[in-house]
C-alpha atoms as a PDB file:
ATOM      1  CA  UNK A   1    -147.402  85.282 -43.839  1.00  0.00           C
ATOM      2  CA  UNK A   2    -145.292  82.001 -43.330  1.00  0.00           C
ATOM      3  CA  UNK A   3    -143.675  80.970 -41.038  1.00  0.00           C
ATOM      4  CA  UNK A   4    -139.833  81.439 -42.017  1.00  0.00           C
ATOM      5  CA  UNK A   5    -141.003  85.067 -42.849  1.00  0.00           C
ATOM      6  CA  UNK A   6    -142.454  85.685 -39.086  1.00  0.00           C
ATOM      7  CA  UNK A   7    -139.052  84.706 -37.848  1.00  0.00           C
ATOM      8  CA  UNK A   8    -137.044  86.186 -40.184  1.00  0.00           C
ATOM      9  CA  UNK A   9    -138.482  89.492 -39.329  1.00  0.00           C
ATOM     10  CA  UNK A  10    -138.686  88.808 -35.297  1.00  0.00           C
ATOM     11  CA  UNK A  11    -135.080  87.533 -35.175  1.00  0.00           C
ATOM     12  CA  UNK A  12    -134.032  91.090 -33.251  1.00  0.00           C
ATOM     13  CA  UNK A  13    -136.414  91.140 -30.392  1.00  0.00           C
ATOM     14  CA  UNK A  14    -135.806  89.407 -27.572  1.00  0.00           C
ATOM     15  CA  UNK A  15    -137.149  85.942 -26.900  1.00  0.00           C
ATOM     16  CA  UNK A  16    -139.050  87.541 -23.783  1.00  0.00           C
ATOM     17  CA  UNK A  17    -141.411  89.274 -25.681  1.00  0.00           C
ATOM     18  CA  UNK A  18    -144.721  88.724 -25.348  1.00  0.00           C
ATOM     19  CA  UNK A  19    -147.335  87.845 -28.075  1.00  0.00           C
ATOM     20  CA  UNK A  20    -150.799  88.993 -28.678  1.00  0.00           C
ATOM     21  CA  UNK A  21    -153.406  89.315 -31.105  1.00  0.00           C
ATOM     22  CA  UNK A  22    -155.424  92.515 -32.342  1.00  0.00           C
ATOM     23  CA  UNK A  23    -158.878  92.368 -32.441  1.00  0.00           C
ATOM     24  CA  UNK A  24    -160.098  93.202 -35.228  1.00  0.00           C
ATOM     25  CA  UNK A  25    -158.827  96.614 -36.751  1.00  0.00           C
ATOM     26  CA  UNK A  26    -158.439  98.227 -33.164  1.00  0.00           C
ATOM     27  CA  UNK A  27    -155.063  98.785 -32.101  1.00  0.00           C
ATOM     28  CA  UNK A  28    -156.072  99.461 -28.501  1.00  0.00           C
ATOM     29  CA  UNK A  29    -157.914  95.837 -27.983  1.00  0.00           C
ATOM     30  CA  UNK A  30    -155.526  92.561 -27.718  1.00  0.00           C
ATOM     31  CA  UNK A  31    -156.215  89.379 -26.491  1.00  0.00           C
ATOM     32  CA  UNK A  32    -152.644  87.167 -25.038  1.00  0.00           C
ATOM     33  CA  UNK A  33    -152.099  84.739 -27.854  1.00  0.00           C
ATOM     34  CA  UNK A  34    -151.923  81.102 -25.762  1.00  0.00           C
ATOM     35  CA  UNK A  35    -151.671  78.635 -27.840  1.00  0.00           C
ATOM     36  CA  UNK A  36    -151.033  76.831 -31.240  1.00  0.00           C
ATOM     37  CA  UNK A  37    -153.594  75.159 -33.503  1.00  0.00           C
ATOM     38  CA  UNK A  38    -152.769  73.178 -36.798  1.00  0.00           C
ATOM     39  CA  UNK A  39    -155.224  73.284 -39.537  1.00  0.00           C
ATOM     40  CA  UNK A  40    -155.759  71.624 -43.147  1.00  0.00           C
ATOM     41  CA  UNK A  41    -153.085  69.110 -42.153  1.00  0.00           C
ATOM     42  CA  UNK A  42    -150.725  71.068 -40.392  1.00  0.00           C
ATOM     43  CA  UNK A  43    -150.435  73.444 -43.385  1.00  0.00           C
ATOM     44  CA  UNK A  44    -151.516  76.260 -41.740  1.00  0.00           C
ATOM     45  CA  UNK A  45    -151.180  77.056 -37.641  1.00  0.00           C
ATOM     46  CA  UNK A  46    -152.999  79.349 -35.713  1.00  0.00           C
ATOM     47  CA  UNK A  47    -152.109  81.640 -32.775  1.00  0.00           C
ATOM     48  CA  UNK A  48    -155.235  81.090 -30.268  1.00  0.00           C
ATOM     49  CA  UNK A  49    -155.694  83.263 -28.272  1.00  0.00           C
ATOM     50  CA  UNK A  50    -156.062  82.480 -24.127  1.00  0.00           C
ATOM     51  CA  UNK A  51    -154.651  83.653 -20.414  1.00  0.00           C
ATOM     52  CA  UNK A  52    -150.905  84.054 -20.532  1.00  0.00           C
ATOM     53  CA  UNK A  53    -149.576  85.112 -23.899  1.00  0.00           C
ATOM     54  CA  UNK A  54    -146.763  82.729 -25.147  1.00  0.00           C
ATOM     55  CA  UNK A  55    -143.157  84.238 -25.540  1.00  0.00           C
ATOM     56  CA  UNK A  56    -141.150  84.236 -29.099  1.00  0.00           C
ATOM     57  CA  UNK A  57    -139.052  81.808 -27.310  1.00  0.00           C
ATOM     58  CA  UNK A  58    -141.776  79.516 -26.548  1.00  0.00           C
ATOM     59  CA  UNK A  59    -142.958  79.903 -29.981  1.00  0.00           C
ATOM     60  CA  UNK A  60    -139.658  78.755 -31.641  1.00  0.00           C
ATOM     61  CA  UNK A  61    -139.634  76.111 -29.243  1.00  0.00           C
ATOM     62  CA  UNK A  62    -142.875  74.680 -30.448  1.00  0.00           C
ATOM     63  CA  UNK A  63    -143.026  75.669 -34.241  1.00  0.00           C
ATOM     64  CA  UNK A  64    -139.028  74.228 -34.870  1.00  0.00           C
ATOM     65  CA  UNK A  65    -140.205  70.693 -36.088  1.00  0.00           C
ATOM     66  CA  UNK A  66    -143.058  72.871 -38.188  1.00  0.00           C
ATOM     67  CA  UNK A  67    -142.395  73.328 -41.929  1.00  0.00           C
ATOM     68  CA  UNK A  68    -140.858  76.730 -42.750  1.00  0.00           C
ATOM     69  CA  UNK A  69    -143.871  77.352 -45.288  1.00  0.00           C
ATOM     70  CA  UNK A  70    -146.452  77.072 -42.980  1.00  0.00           C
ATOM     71  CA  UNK A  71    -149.206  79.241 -43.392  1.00  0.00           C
ATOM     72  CA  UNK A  72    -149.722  80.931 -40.020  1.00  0.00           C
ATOM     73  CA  UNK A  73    -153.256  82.659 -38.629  1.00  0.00           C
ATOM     74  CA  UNK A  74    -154.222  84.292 -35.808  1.00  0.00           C
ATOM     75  CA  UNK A  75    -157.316  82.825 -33.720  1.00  0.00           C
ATOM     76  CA  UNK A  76    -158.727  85.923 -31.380  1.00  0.00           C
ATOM     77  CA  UNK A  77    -162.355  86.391 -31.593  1.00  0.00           C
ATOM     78  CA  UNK A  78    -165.182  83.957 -32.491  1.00  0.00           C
ATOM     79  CA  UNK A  79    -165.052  84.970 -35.838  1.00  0.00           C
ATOM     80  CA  UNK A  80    -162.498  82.268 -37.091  1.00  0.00           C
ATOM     81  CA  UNK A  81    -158.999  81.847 -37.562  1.00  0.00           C
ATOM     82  CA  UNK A  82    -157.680  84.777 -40.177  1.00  0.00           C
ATOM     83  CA  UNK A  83    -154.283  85.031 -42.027  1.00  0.00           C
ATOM     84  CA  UNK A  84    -151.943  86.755 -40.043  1.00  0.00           C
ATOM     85  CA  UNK A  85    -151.090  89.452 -42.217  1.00  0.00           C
ATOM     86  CA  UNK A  86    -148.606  91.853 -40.317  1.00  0.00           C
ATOM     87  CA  UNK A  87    -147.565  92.719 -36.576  1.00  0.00           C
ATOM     88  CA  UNK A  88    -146.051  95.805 -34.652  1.00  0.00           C
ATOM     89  CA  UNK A  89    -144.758  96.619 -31.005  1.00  0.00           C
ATOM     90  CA  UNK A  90    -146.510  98.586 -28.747  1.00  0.00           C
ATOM     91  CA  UNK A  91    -144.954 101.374 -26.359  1.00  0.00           C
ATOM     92  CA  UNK A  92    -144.436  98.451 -23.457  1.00  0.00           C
ATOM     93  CA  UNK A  93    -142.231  95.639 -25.720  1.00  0.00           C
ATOM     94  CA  UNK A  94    -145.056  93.078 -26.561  1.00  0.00           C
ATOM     95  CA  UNK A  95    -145.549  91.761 -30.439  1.00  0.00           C
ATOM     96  CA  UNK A  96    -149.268  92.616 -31.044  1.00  0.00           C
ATOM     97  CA  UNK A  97    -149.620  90.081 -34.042  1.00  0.00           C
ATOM     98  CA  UNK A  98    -152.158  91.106 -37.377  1.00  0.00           C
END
């Protein structure tokens, strides 16, 4: 997914919500998705996973001078960053990211 895609298709939740990442192909386990890292010269960014999970807000914030095409990953486990393929919301409002 790119970037202008992710907020094309976040643009009706609130700027509140809280972001995570799924481990792996478990719906149940998600890590709070902290902070940003740029790879293979700031084509690609990844959503790193840490303490307090950044807000959609916070993310537009930091991503606005960002290309639109950017190719964006997500960064949970020690396996490496992988393409961030889809997301969903789970029963309490937060964006659990794919």
């Amino acid at each position: 997914m790119i970037l202008s895609e992710f907020f094309a298709l976040t643009t009706y939740l609130p700027n509140q919500t809280e972001v995570f990442g799924q481990v792996k192909d478990d719906r149940n386990q998600i890590r709070p998705l902290a902070q940003l890292r740029f790879f293979n010269q700031q084509s690609e960014v990844a959503f790193v996973a840490g303490k307090k999970p950044l807000t959609l807000g916070q993310l537009q914030t930091r991503l606005s001078q960002v290309s639109p095409k950017t190719k964006l990953a997500c960064l949970v486990d020690q396996t490496g960053p992988k393409p961030l393929l889809g997301f969903h919301q789970d029963n309490l409002g937060r964006l659990i990211l794919q």
